[in-house]
Protein backbone atom coordinates (compact mmCIF):
# COMPACT_ATOMS: atom_id res chain seq x y z
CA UNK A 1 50.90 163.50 116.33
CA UNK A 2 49.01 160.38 114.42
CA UNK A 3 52.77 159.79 112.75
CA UNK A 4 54.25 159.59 116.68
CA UNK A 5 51.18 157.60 117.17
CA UNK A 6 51.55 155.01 114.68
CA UNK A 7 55.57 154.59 114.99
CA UNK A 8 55.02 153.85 118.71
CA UNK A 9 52.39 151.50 117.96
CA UNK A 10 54.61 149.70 114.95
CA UNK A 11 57.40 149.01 117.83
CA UNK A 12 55.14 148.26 120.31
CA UNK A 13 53.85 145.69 117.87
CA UNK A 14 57.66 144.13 116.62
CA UNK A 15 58.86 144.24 119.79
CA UNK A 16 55.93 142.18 121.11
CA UNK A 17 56.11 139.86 117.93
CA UNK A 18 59.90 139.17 118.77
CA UNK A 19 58.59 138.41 122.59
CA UNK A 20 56.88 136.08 121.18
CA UNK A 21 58.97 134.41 118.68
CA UNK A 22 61.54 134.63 121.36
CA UNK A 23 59.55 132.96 123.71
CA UNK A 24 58.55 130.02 120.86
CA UNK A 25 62.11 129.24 120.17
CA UNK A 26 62.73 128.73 124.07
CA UNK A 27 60.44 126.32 123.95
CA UNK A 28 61.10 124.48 121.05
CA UNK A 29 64.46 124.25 122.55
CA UNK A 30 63.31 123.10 126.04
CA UNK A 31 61.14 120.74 124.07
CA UNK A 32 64.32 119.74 122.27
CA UNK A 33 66.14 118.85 125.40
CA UNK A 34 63.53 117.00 127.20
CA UNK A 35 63.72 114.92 123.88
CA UNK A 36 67.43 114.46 124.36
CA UNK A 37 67.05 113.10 127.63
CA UNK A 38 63.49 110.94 127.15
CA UNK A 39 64.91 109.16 123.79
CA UNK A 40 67.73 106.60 123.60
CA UNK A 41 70.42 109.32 121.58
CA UNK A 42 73.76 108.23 120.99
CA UNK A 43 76.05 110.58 122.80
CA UNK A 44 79.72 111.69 121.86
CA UNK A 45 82.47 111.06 124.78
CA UNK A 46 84.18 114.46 125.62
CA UNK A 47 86.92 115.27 127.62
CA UNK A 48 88.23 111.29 127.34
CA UNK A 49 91.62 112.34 127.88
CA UNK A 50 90.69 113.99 131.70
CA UNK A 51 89.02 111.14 132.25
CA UNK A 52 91.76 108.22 131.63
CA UNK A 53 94.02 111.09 133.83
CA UNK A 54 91.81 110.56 136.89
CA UNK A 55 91.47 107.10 136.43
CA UNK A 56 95.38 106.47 136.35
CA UNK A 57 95.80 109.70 139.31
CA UNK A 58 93.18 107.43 141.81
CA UNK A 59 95.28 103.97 140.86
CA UNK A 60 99.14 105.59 141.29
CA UNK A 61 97.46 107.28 144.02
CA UNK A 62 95.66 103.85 145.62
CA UNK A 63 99.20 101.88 145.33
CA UNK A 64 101.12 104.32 147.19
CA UNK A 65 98.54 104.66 150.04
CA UNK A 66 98.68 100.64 150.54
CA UNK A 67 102.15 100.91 150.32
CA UNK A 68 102.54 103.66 153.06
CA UNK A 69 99.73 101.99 155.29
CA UNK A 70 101.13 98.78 155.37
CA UNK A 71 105.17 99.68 155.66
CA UNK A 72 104.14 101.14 159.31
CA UNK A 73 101.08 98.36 159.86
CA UNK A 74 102.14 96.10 163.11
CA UNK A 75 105.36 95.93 162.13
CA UNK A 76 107.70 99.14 161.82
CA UNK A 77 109.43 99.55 158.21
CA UNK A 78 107.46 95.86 157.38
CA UNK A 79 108.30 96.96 153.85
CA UNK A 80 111.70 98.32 154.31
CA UNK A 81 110.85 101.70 152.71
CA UNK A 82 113.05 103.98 155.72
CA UNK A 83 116.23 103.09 154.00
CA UNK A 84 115.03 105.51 151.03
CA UNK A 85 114.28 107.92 153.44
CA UNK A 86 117.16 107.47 155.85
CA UNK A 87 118.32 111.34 155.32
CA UNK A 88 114.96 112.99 156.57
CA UNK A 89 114.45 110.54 159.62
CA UNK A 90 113.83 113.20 162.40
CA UNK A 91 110.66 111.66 164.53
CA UNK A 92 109.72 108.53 166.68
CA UNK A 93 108.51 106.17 164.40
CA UNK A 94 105.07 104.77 165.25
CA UNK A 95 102.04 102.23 163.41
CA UNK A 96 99.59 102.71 161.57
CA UNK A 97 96.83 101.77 163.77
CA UNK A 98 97.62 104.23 166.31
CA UNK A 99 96.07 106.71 163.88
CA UNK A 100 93.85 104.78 161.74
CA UNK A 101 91.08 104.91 164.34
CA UNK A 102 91.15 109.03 164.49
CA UNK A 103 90.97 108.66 160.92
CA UNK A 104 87.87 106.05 161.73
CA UNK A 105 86.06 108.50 163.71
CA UNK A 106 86.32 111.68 161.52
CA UNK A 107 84.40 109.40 158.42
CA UNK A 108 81.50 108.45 161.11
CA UNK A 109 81.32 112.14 162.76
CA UNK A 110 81.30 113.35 159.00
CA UNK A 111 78.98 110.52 157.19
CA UNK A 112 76.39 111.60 160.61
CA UNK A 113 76.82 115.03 159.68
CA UNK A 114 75.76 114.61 155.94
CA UNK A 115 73.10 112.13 157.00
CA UNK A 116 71.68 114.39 159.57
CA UNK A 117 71.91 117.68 157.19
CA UNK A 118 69.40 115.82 154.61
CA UNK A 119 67.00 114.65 157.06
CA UNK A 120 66.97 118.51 158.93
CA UNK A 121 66.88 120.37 155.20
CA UNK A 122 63.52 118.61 154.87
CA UNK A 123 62.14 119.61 158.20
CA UNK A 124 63.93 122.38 159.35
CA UNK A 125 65.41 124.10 156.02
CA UNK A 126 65.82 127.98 157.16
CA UNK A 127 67.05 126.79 160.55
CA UNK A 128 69.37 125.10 159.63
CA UNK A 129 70.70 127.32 156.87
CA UNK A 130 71.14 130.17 159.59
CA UNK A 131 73.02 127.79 161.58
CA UNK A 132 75.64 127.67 158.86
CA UNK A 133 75.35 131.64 157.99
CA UNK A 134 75.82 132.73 161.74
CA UNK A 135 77.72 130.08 163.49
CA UNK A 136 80.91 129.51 161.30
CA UNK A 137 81.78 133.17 161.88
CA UNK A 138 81.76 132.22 166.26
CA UNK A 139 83.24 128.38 165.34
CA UNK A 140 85.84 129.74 163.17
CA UNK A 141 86.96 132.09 166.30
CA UNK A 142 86.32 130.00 169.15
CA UNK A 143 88.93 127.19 166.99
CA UNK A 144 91.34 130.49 166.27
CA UNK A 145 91.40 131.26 170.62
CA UNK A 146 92.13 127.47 171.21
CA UNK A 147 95.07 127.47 168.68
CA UNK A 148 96.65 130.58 170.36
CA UNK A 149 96.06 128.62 173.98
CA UNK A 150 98.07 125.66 172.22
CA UNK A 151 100.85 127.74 171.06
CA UNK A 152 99.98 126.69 167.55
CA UNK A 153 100.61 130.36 166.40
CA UNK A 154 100.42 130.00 162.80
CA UNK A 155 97.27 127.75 163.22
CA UNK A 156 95.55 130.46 165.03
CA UNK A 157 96.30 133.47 162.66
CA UNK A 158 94.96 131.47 159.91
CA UNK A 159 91.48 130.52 161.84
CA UNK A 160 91.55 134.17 163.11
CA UNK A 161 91.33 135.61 159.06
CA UNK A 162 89.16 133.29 158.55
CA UNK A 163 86.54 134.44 160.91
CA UNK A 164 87.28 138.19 159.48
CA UNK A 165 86.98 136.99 155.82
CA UNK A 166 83.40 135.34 157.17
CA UNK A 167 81.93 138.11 159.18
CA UNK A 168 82.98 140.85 156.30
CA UNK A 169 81.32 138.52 153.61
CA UNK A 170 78.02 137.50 155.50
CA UNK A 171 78.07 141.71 155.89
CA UNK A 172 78.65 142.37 152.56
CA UNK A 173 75.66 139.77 151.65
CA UNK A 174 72.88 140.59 154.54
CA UNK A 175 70.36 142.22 152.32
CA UNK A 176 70.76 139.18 149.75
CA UNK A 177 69.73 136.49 152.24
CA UNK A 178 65.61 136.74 152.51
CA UNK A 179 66.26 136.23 148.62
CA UNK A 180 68.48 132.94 149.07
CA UNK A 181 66.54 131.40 151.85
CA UNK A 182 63.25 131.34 149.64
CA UNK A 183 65.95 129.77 146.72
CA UNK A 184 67.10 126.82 148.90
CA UNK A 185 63.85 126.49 150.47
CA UNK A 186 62.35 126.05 147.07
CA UNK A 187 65.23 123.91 145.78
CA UNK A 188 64.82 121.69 148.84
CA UNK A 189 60.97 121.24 147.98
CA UNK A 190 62.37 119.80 144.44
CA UNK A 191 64.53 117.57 146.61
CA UNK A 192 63.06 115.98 148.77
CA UNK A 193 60.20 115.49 145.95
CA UNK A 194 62.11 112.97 144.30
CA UNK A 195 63.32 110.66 147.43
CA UNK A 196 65.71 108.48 144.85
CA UNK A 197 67.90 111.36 144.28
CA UNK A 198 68.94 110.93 148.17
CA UNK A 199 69.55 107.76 147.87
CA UNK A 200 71.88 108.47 145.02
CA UNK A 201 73.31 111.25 147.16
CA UNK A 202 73.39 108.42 150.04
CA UNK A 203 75.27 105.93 147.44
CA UNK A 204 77.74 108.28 146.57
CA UNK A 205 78.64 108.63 150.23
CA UNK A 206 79.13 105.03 150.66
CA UNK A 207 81.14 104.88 147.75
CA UNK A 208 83.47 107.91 149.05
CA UNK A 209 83.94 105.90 152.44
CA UNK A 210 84.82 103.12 150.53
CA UNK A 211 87.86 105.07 149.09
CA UNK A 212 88.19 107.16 152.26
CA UNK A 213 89.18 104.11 153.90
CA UNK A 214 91.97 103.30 151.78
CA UNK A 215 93.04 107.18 152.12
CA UNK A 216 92.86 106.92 155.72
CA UNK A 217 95.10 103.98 156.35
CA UNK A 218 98.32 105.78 154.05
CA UNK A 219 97.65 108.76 155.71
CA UNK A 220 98.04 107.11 159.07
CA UNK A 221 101.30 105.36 157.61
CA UNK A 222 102.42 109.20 156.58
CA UNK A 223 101.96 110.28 160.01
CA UNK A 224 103.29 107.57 162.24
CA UNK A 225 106.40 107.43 159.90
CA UNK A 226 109.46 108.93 160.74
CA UNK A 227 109.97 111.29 158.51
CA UNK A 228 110.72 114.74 158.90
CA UNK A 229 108.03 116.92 159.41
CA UNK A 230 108.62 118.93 156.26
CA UNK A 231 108.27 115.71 154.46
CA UNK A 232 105.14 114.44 156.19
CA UNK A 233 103.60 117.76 155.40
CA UNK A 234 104.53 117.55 151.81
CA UNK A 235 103.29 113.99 151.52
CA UNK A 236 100.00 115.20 153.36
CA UNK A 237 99.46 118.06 150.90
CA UNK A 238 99.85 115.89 148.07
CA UNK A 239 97.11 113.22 148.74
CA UNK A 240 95.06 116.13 150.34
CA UNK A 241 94.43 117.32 146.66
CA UNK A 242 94.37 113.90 145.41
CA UNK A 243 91.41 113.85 147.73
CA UNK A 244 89.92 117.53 147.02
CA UNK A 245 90.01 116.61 143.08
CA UNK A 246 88.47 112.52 144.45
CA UNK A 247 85.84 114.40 146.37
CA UNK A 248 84.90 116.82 143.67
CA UNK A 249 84.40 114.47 140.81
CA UNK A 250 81.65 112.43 142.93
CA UNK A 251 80.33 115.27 143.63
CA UNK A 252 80.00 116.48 140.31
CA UNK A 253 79.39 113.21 139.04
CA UNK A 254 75.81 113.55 141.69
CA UNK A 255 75.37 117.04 140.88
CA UNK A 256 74.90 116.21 136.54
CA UNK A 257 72.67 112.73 138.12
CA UNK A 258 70.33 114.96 140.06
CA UNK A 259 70.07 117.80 137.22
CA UNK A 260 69.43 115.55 134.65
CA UNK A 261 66.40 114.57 136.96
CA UNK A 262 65.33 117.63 138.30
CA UNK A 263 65.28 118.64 134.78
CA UNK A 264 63.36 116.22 133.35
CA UNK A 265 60.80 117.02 136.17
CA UNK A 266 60.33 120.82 135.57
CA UNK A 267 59.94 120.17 131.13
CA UNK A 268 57.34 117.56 132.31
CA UNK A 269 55.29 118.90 134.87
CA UNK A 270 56.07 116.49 137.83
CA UNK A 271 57.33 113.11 138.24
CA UNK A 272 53.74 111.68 137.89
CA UNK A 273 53.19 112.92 134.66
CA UNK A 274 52.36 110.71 132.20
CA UNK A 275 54.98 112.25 129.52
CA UNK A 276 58.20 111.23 132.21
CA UNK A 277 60.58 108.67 130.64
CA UNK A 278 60.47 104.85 132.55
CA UNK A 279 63.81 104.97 134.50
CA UNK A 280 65.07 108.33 134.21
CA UNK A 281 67.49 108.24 136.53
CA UNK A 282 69.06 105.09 135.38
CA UNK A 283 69.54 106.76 131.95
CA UNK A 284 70.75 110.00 134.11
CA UNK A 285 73.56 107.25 136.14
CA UNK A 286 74.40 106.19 132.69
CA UNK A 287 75.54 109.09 130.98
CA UNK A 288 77.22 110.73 133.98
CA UNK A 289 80.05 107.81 134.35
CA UNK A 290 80.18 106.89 130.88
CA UNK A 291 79.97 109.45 128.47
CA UNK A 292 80.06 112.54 130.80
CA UNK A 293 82.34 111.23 133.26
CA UNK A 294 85.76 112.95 131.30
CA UNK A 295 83.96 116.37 131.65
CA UNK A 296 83.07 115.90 134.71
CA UNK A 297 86.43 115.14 136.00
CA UNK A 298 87.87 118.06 134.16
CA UNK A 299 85.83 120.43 135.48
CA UNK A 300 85.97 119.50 138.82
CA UNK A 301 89.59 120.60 138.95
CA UNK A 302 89.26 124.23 138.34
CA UNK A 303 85.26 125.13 139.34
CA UNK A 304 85.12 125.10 142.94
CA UNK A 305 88.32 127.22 143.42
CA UNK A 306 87.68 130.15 140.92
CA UNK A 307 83.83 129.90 142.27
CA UNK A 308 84.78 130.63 145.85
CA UNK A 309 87.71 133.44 145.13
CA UNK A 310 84.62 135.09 142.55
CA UNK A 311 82.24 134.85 145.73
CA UNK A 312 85.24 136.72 147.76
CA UNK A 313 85.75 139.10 145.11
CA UNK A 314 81.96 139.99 144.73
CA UNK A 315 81.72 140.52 148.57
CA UNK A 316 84.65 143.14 148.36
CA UNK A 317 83.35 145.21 145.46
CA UNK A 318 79.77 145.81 146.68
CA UNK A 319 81.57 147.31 149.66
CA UNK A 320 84.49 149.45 148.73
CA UNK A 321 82.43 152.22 147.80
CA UNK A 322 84.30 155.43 146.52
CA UNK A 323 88.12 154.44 146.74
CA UNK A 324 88.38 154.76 143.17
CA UNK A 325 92.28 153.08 143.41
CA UNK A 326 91.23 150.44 145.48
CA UNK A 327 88.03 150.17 143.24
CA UNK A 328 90.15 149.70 140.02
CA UNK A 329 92.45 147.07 141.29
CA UNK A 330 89.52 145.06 142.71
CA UNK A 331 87.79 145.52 139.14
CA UNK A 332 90.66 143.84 137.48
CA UNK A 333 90.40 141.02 139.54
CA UNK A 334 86.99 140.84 139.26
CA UNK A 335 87.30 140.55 135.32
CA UNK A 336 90.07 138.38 135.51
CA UNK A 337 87.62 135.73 137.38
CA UNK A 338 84.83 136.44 134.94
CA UNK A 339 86.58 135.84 132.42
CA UNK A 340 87.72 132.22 133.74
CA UNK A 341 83.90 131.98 135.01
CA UNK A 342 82.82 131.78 131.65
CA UNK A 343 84.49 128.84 130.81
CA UNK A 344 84.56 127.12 134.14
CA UNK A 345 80.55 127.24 136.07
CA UNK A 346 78.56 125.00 138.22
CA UNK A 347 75.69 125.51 135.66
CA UNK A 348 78.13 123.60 132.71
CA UNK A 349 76.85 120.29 134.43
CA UNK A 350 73.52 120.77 134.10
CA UNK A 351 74.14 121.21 130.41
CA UNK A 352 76.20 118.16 130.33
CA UNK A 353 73.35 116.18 131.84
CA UNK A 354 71.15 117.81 129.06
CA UNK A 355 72.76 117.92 126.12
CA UNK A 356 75.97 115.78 126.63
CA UNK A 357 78.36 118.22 125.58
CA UNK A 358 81.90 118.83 126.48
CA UNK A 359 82.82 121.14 129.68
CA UNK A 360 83.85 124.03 127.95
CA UNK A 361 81.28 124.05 125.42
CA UNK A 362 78.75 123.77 128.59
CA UNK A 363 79.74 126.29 130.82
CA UNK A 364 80.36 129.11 127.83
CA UNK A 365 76.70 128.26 126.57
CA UNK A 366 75.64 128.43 129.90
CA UNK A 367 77.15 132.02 130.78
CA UNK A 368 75.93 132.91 127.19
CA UNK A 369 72.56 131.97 127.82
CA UNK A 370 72.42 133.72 131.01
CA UNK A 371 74.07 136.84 129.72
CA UNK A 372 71.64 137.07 126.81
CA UNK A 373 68.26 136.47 129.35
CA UNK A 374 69.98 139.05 132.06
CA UNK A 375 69.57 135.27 134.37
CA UNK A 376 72.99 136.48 134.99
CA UNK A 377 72.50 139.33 137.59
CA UNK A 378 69.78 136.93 139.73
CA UNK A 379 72.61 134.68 139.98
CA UNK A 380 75.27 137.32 141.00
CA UNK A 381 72.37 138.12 143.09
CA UNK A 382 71.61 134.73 145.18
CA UNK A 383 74.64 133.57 147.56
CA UNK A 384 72.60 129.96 147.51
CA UNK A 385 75.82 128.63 146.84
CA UNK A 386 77.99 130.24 149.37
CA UNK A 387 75.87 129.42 151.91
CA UNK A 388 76.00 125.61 151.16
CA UNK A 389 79.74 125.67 150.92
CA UNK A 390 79.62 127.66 154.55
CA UNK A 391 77.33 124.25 155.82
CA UNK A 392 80.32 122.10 154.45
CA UNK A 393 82.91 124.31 156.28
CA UNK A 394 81.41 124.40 159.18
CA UNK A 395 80.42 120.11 159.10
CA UNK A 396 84.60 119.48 158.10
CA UNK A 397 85.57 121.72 161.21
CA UNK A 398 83.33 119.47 163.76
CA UNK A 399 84.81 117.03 162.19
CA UNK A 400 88.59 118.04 162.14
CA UNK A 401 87.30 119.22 166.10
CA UNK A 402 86.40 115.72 167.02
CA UNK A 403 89.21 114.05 165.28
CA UNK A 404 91.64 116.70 166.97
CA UNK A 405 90.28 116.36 170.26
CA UNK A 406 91.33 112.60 170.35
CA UNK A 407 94.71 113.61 169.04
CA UNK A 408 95.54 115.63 171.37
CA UNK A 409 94.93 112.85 174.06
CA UNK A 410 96.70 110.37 172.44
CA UNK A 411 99.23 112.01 170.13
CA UNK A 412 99.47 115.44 171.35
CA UNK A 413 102.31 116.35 168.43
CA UNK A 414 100.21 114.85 165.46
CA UNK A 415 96.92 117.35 166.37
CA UNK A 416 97.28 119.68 163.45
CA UNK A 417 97.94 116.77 160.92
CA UNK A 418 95.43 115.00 161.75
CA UNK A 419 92.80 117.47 162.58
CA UNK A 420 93.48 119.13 159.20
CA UNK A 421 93.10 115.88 157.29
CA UNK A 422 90.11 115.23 159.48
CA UNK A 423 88.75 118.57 158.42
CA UNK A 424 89.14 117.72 154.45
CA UNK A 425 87.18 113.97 154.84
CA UNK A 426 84.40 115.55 157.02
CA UNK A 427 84.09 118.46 154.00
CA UNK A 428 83.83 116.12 151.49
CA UNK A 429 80.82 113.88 153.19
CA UNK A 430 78.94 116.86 153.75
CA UNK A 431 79.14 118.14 150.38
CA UNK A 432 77.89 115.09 149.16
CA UNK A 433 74.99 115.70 151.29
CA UNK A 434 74.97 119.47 150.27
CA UNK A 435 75.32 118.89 146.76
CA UNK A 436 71.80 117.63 145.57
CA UNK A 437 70.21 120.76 147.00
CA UNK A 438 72.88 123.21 144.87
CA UNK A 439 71.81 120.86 142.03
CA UNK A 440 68.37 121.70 142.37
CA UNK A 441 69.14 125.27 142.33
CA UNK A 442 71.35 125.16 138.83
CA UNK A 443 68.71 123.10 137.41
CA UNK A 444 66.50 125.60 138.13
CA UNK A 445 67.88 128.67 136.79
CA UNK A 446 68.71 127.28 133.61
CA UNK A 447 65.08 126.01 133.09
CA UNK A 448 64.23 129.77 133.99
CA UNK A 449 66.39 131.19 131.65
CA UNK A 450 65.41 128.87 129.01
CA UNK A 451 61.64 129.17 129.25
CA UNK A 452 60.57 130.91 132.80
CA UNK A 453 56.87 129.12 132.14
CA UNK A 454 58.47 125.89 132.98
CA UNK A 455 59.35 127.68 136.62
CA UNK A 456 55.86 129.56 136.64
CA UNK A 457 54.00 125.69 135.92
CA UNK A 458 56.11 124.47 138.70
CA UNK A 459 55.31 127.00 141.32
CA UNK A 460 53.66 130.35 140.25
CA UNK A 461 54.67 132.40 144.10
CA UNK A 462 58.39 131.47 143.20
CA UNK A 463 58.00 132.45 139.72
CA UNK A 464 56.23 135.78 140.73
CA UNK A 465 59.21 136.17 143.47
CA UNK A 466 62.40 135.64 140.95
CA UNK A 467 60.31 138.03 138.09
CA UNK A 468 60.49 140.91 140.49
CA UNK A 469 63.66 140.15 141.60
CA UNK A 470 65.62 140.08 138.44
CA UNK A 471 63.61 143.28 137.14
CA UNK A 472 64.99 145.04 140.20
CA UNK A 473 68.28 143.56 139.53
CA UNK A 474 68.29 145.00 136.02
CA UNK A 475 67.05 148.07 137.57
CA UNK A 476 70.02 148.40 139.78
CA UNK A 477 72.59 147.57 137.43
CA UNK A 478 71.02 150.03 134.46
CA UNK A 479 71.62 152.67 137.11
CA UNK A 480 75.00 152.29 138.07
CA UNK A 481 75.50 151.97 134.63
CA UNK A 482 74.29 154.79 132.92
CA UNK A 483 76.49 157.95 132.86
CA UNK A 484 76.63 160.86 134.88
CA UNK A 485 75.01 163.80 132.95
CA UNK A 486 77.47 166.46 131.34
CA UNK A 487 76.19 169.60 132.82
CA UNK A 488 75.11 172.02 130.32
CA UNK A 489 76.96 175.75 129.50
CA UNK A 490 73.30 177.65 131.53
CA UNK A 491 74.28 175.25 134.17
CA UNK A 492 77.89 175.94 134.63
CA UNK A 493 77.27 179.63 134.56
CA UNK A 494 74.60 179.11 137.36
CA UNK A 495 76.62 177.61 139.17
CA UNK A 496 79.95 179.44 139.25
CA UNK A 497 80.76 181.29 142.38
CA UNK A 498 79.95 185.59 141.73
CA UNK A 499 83.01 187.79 142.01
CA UNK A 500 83.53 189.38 144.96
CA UNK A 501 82.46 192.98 144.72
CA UNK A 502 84.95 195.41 145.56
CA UNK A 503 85.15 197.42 148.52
């Protein structure tokens, strides 16, 4: 008995001494970063090569949209560009300015949008993140009916999924969402606690318009050429990910501004503190299109697509439930995504902001760190970031809407180009808007898995709330991981079925 006592209390003691060194090292590292970002250190460039390919992408890509705008710009074929095209001439040629203005109206509906998202996520945060939960399903629809009344079939069985692949996600994620509101809310507190970092996200949005504008007037020349459709489309598709990649590199670009800041904020104890750097932010601006600016571009290709079809994937496995075929296939997708999640995360940029490393090196550091605090499952847990990207859906289809509507009165055969172009501008605006909040939330989880006192000096409730919430998490997941019990030989024989006696 006193040996059983006095083993239990040596590992009581060790493991309590590795607590604490555990918890010293986290804080000599946090300590470490905060002195990273408060000191002038020289910082390595990373990822130059990504970067000099998105500079050259935005200037081939800026030539030919000035080129395409102003061949159709008052003057048909002013630069005599239809004789290369002479074998796919199928439509009515028309000018640019016939669609420039739908193209005019889709950036104002979508800059309003982002505009008025900020201003209601301060005032009206859980509103207006139900709006986005509950109404895309009904938008997404209501769009899918109106396609089918316009005999555009294939338009309407692709709006018509996407209201299925909605509603069976928000299902799949209902008990999640009392979790996720209190996440935003609290990352919108952080937000709108440091008033420049919406006037960065405000900047950015000017900046976007700026190129938007030059996007919009090729585009126009695309569709009032007369080209084929198949090569409209084609041309469409290509500067539509020109525009996806443009999009998500000032977003990203915001996203490692605001984290650097937000960081800063939780290591010192609020932006009055007498320990905060002079001009933070600056210094944040600096790195992020300097230094930075190659990961960020690099990353920005791959992140948001393998975060969305991991999001999908998720959904689908929490619901399948027995189908142990259907269960296995979705499992090997499910690793296949983890896998590439571990090398390409949102939470890489605030690690880049941080430390200044390369992409890769970020977001496997990142996944590391979370994987060796069990962070991980509290982030498989919160759909934070789902339901931002469903506010940015849902802002680029009013747009698209608005832009189509106009179409349709003026050009009734251009409606689904330019309401699906529409749709990607109004998207992008938005997310700038969306994208300081989701900031917030990174920065937050990587200060909690780096030291959670930083989170409990910050706001003790919240810290109290994510606590219980992972241990339940690990709860969960210890469960459905541990193995079924091998029944014993006295239990088999218990429970075999007695012969039959004989007649």
């Amino acid at each position: 008995m006193s040996d059983s006592q006095s083993l239990s209390a040596t590992t009581s003691s060790s493991s309590s001494a590795s607590i604490v060194s555990a918890t010293a090292v986290a804080q000599q590292n946090v300590i470490g970063s905060g002195d990273l970002l408060t000191q002038e250190v020289s910082r390595r460039w990373h990822d130059v090569f990504w970067s000099a390919i998105f500079l050259l992408h935005s200037t081939a890509i800026g030539c030919v949209l000035a080129v395409l705008g102003l061949n159709r710009f008052r003057k048909k074929d002013r630069l005599n560009i239809d004789k290369y095209t002479m074998g796919f001439l199928e439509n009515q040629a028309g000018l640019t300015e016939d669609y420039w203005p739908l193209y005019a109206v889709a950036g104002g509906v979508g800059t309003f949008l982002g505009c008025i998202w900020l201003l209601l996520l301060g005032s009206r945060a859980i509103q207006m993140v139900k709006v986005s939960v509950h109404i895309l399903t009904t938008y997404l629809a209501v769009i899918s009916v109106l396609c089918f009344w316009s005999h555009q079939i294939f338009c309407g069985v692709g709006f018509a999924i996407g209201a299925g692949l909605q509603f069976l996600y928000v299902i799949s994620v209902i008990d999640r969402l009392p979790f996720t509101m209190l996440v935003l809310q609290k990352s919108i507190k952080m937000a709108w606690n440091l008033p420049e970092l919406l006037r960065v996200s405000c900047a950015f949005m000017l900046l976007m318009l700026v190129w938007l504008a030059l996007w919009s007037f090729g585009v126009a020349g695309v569709v009032a050429s007369s080209m084929g459709d198949g090569g409209r489309w084609w041309l469409l598709l290509v500067f539509s990910v020109s525009l996806f990649w443009t999009g998500a590199v000032l977003c990203n670009t915001v996203h490692v501004i605001v984290s650097g800041m937000v960081f800063l904020v939780l290591i010192h104890g609020g932006r009055q503190a007498t320990s905060m750097p002079s001009k933070p932010l600056i210094k944040s601006l600096r790195y992020a299109v300097t230094t930075s600016f190659g990961s960020i571009c690099y990353g920005s290709l791959f992140t948001a697509a393998i975060r969305t079809l991991r999001w999908e994937i998720r959904g689908l496995r929490s619901k399948i439930g027995n189908n142990e075929c259907l269960l296995c296939c979705v499992d090997f997708l499910f690793h296949l995504v983890e896998t590439l999640v571990r090398f390409f995360n949102k939470y890489a940029y605030v690690q880049i902001a941080v430390y200044g490393k390369g992409f890769n090196h970020s977001a496997r550091d990142a996944w590391e760190l979370f994987q060796s605090t069990g962070v991980e499952a509290l982030i498989a847990y919160d759909c934070s970031g789902a339901v931002l990207l469903m506010g940015t859906i849902l802002g680029g289809l009013i747009t698209g809407t608005c832009a189509g509507v106009w179409a349709r009165i003026k050009h009734p055969d251009r409606i689904i180009m330019v309401g699906s172009t529409a749709m990607l501008m109004g998207m992008i605006l938005v997310g700038l808007a969306m994208v300081v909040v989701e900031s917030a939330v990174t920065s937050m989880y990587i200060c909690y898995a780096e030291d959670p006192l930083l989170i409990h000096r910050w706001d003790a409730e919240f810290f109290n709330h994510m606590s219980e919430t992972l241990h339940q998490r690990l709860q969960y997941r210890s469960s459905r991981a541990r193995p079924r019990e091998v029944p014993s030989n006295s239990q088999l024989q218990s429970q075999r079925i007695p012969d039959t006696p004989s007649p």
